[in-house]
N, C-alpha and C. Protein backbone atom coordinates (compact mmCIF):
# COMPACT_ATOMS: atom_id res chain seq x y z
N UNK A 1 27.45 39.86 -0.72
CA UNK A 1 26.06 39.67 -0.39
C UNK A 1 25.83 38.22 0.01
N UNK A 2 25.33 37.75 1.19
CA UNK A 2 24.99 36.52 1.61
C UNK A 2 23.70 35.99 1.01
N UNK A 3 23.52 35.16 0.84
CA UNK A 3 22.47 34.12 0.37
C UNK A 3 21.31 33.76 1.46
N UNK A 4 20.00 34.23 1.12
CA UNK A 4 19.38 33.67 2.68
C UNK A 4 18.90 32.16 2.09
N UNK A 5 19.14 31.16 0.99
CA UNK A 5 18.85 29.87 1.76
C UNK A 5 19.81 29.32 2.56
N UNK A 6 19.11 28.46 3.23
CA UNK A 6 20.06 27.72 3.99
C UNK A 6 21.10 26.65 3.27
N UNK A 7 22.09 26.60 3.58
CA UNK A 7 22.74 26.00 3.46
C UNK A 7 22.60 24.35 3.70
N UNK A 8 22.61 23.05 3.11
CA UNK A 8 22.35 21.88 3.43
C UNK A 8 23.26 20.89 3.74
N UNK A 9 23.55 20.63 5.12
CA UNK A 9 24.44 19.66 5.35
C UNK A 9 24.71 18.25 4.92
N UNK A 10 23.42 17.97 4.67
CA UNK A 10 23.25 16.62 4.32
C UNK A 10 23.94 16.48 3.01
N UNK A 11 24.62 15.16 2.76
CA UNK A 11 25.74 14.58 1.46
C UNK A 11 24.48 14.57 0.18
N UNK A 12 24.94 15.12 -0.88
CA UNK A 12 24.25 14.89 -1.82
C UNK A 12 23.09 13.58 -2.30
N UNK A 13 23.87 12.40 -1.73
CA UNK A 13 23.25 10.82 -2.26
C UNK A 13 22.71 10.86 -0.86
N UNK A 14 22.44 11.56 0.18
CA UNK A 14 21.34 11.37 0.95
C UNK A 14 20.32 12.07 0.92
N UNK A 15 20.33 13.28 0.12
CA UNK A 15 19.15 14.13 0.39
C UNK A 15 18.02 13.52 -0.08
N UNK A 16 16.73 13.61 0.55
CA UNK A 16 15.54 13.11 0.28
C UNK A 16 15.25 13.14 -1.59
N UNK A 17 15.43 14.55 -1.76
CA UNK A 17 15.06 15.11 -3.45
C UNK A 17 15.81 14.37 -4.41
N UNK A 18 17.12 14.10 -3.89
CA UNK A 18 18.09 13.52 -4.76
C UNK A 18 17.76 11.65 -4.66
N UNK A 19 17.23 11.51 -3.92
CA UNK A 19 16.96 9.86 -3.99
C UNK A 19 16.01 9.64 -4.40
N UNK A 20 14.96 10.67 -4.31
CA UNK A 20 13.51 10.54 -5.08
C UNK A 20 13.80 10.40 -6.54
N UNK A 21 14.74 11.50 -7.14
CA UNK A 21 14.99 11.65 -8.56
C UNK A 21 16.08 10.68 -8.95
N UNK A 22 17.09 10.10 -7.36
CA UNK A 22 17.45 8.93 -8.20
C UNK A 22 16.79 7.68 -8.44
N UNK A 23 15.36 7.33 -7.74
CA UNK A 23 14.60 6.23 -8.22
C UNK A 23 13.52 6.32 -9.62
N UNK A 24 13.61 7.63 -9.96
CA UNK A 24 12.69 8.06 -11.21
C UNK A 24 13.76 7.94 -12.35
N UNK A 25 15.02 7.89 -12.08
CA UNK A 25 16.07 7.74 -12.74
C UNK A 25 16.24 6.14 -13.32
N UNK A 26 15.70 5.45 -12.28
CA UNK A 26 16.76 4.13 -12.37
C UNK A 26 15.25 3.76 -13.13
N UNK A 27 16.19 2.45 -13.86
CA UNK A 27 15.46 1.67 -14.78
C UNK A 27 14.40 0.70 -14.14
N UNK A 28 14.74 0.16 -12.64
CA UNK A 28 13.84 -0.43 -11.77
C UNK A 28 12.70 0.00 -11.65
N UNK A 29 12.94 1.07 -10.96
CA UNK A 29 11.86 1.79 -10.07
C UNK A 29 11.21 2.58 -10.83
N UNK A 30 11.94 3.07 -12.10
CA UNK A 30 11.05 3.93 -12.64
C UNK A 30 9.89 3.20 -13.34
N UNK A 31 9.73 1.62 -13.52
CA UNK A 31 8.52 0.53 -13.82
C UNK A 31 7.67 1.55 -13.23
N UNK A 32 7.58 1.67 -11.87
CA UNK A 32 6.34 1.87 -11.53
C UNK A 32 5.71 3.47 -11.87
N UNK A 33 6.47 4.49 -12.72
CA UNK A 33 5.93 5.72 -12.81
C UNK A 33 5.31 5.39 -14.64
N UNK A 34 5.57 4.41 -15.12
CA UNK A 34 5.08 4.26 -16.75
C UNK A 34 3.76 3.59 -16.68
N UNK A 35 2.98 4.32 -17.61
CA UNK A 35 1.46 4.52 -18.11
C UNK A 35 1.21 2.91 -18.06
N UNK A 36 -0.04 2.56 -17.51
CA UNK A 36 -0.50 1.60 -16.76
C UNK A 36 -0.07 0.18 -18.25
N UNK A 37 -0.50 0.35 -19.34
CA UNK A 37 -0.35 -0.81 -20.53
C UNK A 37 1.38 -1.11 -20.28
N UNK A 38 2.35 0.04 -20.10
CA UNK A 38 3.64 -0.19 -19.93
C UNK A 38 4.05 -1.15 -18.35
N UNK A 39 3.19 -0.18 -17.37
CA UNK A 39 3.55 -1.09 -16.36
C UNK A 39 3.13 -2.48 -16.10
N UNK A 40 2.14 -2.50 -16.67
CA UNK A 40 1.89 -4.41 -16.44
C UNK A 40 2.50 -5.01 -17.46
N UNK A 41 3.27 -5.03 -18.70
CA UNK A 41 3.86 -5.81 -19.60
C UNK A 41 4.89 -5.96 -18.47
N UNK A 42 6.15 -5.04 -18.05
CA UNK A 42 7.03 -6.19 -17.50
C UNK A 42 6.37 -7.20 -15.79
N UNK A 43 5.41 -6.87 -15.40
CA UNK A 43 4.06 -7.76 -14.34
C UNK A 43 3.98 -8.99 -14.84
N UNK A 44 3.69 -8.95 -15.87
CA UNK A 44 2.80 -9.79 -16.78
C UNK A 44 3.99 -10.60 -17.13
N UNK A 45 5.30 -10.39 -18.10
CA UNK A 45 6.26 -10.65 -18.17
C UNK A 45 6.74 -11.71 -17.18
N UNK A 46 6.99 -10.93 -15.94
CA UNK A 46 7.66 -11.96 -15.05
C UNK A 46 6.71 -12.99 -14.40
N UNK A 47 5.48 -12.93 -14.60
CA UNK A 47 4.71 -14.20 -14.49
C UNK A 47 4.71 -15.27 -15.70
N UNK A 48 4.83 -14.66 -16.30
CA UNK A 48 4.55 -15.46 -17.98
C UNK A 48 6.34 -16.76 -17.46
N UNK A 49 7.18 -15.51 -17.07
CA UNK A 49 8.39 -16.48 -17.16
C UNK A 49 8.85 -17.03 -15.61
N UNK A 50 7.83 -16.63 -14.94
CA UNK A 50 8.09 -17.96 -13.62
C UNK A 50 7.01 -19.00 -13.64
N UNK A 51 6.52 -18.86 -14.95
CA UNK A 51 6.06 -20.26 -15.33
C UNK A 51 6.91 -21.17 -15.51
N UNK A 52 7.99 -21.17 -15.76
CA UNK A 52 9.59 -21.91 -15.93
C UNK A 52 9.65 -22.38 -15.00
N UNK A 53 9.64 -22.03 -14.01
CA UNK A 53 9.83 -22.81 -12.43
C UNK A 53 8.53 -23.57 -12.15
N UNK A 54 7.42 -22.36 -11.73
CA UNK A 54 6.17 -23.09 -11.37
C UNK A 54 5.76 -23.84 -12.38
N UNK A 55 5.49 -24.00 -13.51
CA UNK A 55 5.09 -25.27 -14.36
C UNK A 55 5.37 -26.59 -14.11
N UNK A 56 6.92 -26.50 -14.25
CA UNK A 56 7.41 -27.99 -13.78
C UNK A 56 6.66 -28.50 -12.13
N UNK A 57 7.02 -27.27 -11.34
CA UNK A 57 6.65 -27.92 -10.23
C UNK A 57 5.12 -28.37 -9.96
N UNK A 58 4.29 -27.33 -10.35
CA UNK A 58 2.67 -27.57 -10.39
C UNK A 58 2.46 -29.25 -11.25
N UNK A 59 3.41 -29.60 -12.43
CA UNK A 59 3.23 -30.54 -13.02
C UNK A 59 3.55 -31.71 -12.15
N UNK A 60 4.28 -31.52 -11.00
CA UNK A 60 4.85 -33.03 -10.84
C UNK A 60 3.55 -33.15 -9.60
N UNK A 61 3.14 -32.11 -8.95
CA UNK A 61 2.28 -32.18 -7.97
C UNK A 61 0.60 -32.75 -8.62
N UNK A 62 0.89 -32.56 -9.84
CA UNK A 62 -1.01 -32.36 -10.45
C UNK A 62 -0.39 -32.82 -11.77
N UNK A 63 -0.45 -34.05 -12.29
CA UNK A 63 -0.70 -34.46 -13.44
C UNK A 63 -0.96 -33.86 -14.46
N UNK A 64 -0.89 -33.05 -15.56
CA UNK A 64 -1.94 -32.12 -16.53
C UNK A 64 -2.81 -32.85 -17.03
N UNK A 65 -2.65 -34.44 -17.24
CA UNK A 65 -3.37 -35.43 -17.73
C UNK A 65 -4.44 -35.55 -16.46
N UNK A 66 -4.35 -36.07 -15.69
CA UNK A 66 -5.12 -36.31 -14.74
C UNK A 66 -6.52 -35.06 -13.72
N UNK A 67 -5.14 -33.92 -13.63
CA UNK A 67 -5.84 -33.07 -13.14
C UNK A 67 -5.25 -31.79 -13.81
N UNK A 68 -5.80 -31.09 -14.88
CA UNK A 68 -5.71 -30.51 -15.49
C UNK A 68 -6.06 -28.80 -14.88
N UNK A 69 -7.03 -28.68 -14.49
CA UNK A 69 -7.35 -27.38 -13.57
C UNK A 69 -6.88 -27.08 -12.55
N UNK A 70 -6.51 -28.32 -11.70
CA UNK A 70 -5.31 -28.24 -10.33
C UNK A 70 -3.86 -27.80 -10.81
N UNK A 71 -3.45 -28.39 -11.59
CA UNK A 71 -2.30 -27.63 -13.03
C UNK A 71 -2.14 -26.11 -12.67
N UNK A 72 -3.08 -26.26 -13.44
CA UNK A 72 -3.46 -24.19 -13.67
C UNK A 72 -3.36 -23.19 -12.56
N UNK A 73 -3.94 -24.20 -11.80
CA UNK A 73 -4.51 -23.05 -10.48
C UNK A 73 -3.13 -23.19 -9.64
N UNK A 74 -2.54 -23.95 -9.64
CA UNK A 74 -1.47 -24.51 -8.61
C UNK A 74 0.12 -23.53 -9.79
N UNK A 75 0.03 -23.60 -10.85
CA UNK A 75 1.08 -23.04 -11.08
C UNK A 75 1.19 -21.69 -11.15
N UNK A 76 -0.41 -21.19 -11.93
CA UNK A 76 -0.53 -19.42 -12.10
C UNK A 76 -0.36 -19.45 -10.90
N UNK A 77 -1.03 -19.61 -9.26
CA UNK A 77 -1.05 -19.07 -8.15
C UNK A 77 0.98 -18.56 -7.75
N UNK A 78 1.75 -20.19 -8.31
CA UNK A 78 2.96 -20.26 -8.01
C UNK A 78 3.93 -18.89 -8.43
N UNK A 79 3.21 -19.02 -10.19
CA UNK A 79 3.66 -18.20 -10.74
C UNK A 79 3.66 -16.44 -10.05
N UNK A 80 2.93 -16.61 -9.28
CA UNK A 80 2.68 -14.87 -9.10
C UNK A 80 3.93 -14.56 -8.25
N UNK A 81 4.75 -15.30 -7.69
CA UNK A 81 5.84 -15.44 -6.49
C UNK A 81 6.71 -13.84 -7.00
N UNK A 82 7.29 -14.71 -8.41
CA UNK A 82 8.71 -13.56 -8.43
C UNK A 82 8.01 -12.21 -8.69
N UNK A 83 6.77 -12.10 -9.33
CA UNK A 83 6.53 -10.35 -9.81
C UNK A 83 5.91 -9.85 -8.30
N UNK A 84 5.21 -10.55 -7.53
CA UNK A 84 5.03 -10.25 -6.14
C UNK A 84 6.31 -9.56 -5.15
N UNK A 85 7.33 -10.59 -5.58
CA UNK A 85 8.41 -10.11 -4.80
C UNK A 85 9.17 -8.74 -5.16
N UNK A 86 8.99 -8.72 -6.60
CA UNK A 86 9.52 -7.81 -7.66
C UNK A 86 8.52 -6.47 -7.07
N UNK A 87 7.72 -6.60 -6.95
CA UNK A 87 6.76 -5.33 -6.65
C UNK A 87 6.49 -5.11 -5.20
N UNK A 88 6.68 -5.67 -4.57
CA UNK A 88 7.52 -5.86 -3.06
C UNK A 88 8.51 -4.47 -2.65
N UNK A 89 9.00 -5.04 -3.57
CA UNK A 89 10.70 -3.96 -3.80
C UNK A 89 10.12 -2.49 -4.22
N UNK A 90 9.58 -2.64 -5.33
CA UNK A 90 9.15 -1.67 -6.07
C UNK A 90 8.44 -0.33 -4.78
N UNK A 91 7.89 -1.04 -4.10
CA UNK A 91 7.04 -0.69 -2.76
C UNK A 91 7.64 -0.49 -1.73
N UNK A 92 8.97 -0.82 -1.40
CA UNK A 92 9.52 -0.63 -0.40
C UNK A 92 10.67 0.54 -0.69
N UNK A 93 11.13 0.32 -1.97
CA UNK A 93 11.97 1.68 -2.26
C UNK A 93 10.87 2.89 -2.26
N UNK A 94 9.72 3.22 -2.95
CA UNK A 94 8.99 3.94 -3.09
C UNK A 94 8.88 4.59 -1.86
N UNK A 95 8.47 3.96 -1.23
CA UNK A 95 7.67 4.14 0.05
C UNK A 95 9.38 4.52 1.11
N UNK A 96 9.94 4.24 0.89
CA UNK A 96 11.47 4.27 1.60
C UNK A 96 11.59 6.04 1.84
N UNK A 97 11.67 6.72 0.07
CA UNK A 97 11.62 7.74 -0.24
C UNK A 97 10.52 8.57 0.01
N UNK A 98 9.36 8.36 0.32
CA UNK A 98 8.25 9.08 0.90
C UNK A 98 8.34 9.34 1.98
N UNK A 99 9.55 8.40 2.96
CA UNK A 99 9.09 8.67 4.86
C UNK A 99 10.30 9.94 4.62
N UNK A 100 10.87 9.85 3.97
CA UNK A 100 12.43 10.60 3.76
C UNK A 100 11.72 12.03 3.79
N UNK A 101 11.36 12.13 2.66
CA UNK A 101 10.06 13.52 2.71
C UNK A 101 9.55 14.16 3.24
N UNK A 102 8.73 13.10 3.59
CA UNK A 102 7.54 13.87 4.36
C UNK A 102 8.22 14.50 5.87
N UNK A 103 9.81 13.46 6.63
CA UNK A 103 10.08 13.97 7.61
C UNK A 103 10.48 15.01 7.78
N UNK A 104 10.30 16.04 8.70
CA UNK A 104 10.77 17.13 9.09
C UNK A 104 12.30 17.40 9.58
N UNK A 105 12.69 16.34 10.04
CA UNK A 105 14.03 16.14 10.48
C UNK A 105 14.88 14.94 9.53
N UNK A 106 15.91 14.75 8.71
CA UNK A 106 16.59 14.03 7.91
C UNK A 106 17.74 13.90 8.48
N UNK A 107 17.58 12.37 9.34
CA UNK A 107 18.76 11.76 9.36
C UNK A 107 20.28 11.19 8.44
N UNK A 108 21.34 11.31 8.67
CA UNK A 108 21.76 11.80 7.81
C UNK A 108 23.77 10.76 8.16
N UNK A 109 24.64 10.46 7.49
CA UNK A 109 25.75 10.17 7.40
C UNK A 109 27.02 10.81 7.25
N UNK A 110 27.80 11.69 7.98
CA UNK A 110 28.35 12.14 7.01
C UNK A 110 29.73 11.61 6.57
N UNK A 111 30.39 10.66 7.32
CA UNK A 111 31.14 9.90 6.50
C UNK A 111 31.35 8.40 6.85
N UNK A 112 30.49 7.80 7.95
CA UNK A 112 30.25 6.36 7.97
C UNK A 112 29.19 6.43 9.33
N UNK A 113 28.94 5.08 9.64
CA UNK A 113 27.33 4.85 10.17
C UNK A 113 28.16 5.42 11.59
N UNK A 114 29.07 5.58 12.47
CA UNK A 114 29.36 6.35 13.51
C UNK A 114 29.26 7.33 13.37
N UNK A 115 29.02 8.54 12.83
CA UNK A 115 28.87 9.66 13.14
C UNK A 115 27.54 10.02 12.46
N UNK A 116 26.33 9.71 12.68
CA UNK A 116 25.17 10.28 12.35
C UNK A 116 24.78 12.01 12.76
N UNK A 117 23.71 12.32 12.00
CA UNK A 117 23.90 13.89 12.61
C UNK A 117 21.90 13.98 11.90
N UNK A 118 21.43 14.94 12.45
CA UNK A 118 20.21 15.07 11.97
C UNK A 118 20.23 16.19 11.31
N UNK A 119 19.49 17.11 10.15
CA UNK A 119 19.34 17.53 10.13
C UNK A 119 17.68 18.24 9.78
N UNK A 120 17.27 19.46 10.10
CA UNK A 120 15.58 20.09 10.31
C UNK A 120 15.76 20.92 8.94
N UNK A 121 14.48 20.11 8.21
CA UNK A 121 14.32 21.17 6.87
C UNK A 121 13.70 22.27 7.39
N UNK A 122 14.30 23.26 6.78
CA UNK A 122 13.44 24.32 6.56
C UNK A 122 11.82 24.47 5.83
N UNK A 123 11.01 25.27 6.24
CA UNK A 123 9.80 25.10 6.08
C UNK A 123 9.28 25.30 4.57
N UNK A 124 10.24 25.84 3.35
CA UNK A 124 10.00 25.79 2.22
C UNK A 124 9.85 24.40 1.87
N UNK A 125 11.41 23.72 2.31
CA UNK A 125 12.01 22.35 1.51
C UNK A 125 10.84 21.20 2.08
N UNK A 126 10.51 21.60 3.45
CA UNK A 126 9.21 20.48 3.66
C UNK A 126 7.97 20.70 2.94
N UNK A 127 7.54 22.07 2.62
CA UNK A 127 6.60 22.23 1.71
C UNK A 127 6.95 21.42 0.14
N UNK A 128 7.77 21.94 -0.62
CA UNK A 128 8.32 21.32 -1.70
C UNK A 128 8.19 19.39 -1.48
N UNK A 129 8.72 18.88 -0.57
CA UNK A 129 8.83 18.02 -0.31
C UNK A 129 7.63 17.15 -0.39
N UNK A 130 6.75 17.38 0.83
CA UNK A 130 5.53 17.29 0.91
C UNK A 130 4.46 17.33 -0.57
N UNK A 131 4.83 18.38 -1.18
CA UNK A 131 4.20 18.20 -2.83
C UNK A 131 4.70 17.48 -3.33
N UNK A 132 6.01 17.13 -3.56
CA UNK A 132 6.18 15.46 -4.44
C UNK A 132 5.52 14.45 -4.08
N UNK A 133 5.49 14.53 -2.42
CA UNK A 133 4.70 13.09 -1.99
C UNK A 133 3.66 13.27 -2.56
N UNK A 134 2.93 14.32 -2.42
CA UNK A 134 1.75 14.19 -2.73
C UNK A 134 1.43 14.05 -3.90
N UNK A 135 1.70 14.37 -4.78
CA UNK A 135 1.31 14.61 -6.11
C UNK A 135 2.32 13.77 -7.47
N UNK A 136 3.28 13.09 -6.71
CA UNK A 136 4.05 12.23 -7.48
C UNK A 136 4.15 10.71 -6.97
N UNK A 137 4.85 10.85 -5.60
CA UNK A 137 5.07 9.31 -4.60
C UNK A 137 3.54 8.59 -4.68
N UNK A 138 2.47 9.43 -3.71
CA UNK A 138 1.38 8.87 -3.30
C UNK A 138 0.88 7.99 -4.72
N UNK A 139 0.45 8.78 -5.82
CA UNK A 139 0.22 7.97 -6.99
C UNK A 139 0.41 6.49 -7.51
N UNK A 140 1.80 6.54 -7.05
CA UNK A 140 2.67 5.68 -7.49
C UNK A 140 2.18 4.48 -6.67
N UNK A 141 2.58 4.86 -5.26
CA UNK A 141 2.40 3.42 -4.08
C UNK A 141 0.93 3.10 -4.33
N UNK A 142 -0.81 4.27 -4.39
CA UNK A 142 -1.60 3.94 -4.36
C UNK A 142 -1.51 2.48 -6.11
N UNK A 143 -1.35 3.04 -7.09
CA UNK A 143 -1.21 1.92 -8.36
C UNK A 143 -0.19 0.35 -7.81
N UNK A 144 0.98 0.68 -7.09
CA UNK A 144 1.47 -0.63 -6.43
C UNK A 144 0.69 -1.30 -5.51
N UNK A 145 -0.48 -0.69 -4.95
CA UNK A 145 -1.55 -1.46 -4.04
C UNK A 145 -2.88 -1.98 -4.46
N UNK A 146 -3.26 -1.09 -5.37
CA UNK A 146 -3.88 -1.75 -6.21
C UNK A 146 -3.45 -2.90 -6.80
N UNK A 147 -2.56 -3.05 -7.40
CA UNK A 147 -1.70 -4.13 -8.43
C UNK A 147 -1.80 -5.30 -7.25
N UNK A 148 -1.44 -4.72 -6.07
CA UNK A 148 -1.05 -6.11 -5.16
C UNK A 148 -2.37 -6.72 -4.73
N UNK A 149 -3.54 -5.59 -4.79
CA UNK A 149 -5.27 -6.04 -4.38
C UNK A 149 -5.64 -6.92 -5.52
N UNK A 150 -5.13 -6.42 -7.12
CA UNK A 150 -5.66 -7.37 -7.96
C UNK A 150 -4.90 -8.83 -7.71
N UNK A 151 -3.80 -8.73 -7.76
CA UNK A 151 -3.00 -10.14 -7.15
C UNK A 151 -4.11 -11.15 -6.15
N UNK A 152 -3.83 -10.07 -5.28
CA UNK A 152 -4.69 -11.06 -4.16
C UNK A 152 -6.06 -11.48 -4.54
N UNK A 153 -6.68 -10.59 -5.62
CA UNK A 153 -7.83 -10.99 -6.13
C UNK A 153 -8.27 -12.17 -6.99
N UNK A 154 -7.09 -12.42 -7.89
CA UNK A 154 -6.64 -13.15 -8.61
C UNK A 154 -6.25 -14.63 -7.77
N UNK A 155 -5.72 -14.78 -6.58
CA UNK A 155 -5.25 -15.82 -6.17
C UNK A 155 -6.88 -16.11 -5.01
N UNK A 156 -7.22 -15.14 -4.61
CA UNK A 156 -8.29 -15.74 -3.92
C UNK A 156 -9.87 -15.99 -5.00
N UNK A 157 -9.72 -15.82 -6.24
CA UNK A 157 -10.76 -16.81 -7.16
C UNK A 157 -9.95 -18.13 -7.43
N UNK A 158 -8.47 -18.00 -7.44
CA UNK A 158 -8.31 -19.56 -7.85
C UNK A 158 -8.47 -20.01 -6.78
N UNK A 159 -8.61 -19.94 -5.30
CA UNK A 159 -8.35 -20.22 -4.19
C UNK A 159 -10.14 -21.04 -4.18
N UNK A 160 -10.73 -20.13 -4.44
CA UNK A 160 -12.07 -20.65 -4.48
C UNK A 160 -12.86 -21.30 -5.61
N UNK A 161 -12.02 -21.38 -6.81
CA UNK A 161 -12.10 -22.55 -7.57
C UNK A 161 -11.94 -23.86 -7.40
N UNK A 162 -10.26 -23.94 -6.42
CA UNK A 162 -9.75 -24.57 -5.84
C UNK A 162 -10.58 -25.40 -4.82
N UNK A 163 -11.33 -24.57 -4.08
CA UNK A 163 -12.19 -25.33 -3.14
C UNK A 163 -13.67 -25.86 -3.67
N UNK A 164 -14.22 -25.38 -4.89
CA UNK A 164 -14.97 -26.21 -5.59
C UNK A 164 -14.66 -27.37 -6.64
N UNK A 165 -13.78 -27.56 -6.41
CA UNK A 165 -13.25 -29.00 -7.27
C UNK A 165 -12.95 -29.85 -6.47
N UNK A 166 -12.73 -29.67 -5.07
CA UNK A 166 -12.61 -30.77 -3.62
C UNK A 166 -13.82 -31.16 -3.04
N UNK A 167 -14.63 -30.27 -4.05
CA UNK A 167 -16.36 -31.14 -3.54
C UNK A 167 -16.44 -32.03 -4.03
C-alpha cells in the first residue's frame, strides 16, 4: 500500500519545521519565547554588564564629579549597545525562520551550495506552516519590536534630557 503524503526532498536541517523547532530548542533563541519577567532579566542583564565597558568610557568623557547626569545618560545610552545587538540576532534568526514558512517554494541544498534545487510545499504543510507563523513566530518578533520601541524610547528621553542640560 503506498502512502499518499508526499514525500520531502529537502535534508532534514533544512526543513523550515525542523529549524523552527531547532531555534525553540536552542538556549539563545529560545530567550525570546520565555514569559516576559524571564525575558527581560537576561535584557536587563546584559545592560547591567556593558556597564563594564560603557562606564569607564562615559567616565573619561563626563567627569561623575563634574558632570554627573552627562555620566548617566552617556553610559546607560552606551550601555544599551550589546543587548541591542543581542536582540538584533534574536530578530534576525526569528524572522529568518518565518520567511522559510510562510514560503511556498523552499529552497533547498542537497549536498553543497552548487547544486541548489527548490522544492513546492504541498498545500497541507503550507497551511501547518503558516499556523506556526501565525500563532507562534508572529508573537515572538511582535514582543522583539516592542522591546526594541521601548529601547528607542528609553534612549530618546535621555536624548532629550540630554538636550535640556545644554540650555
Amino acid at each position: 500500500m503506498k502512502s499518499s503524503v508526499p514525500v520531502c526532498p529537502v535534508p532534514a536541517d533544512q526543513q523550515p519545521l525542523n529549524e523552527y523547532q531547532g531555534l525553540r530548542e536552542s538556549w539563545y533563541f529560545r530567550w525570546a519565547t520565555l514569559d516576559w519577567p524571564a525575558y527581560l532579566q537576561p535584557t536587563i542583564m546584559l545592560w547591567s554588564l556593558s556597564w563594564l565597558i560603557a562606564g569607564p568610557v562615559a567616565a573619561v568623557s563626563f567627569p561623575i564629579s563634574k558632570h554627573p547626569v552627562q555620566f548617566l545618560l552617556s553610559g546607560a545610552a552606551g550601555a544599551f549597545i550589546v543587548p541591542a545587538l543581542a536582540l538584533i540576532r534574536l530578530y534576525l534568526g526569528w524572522n529568518y525562520v518565518r520567511d522559510r514558512l510562510l514560503k511556498e517554494t523552499i529552497f533547498y541544498e542537497e549536498s553543497g551550495w552548487y547544486d541548489g534545487q527548490t522544492w513546492s510545499k504541498p498545500e497541507d504543510v503550507l497551511h501547518r506552516d503558516r499556523l506556526i507563523v501565525t500563532y507562534e513566530i508572529q508573537p515572538i518578533l511582535k514582543r522583539l519590536k516592542s522591546t526594541f520601541g521601548m529601547i528607542a524610547l528609553l534612549l530618546l528621553s535621555g536624548s532629550l534630557m540630554w538636550s535640556f542640560l545644554a540650555e
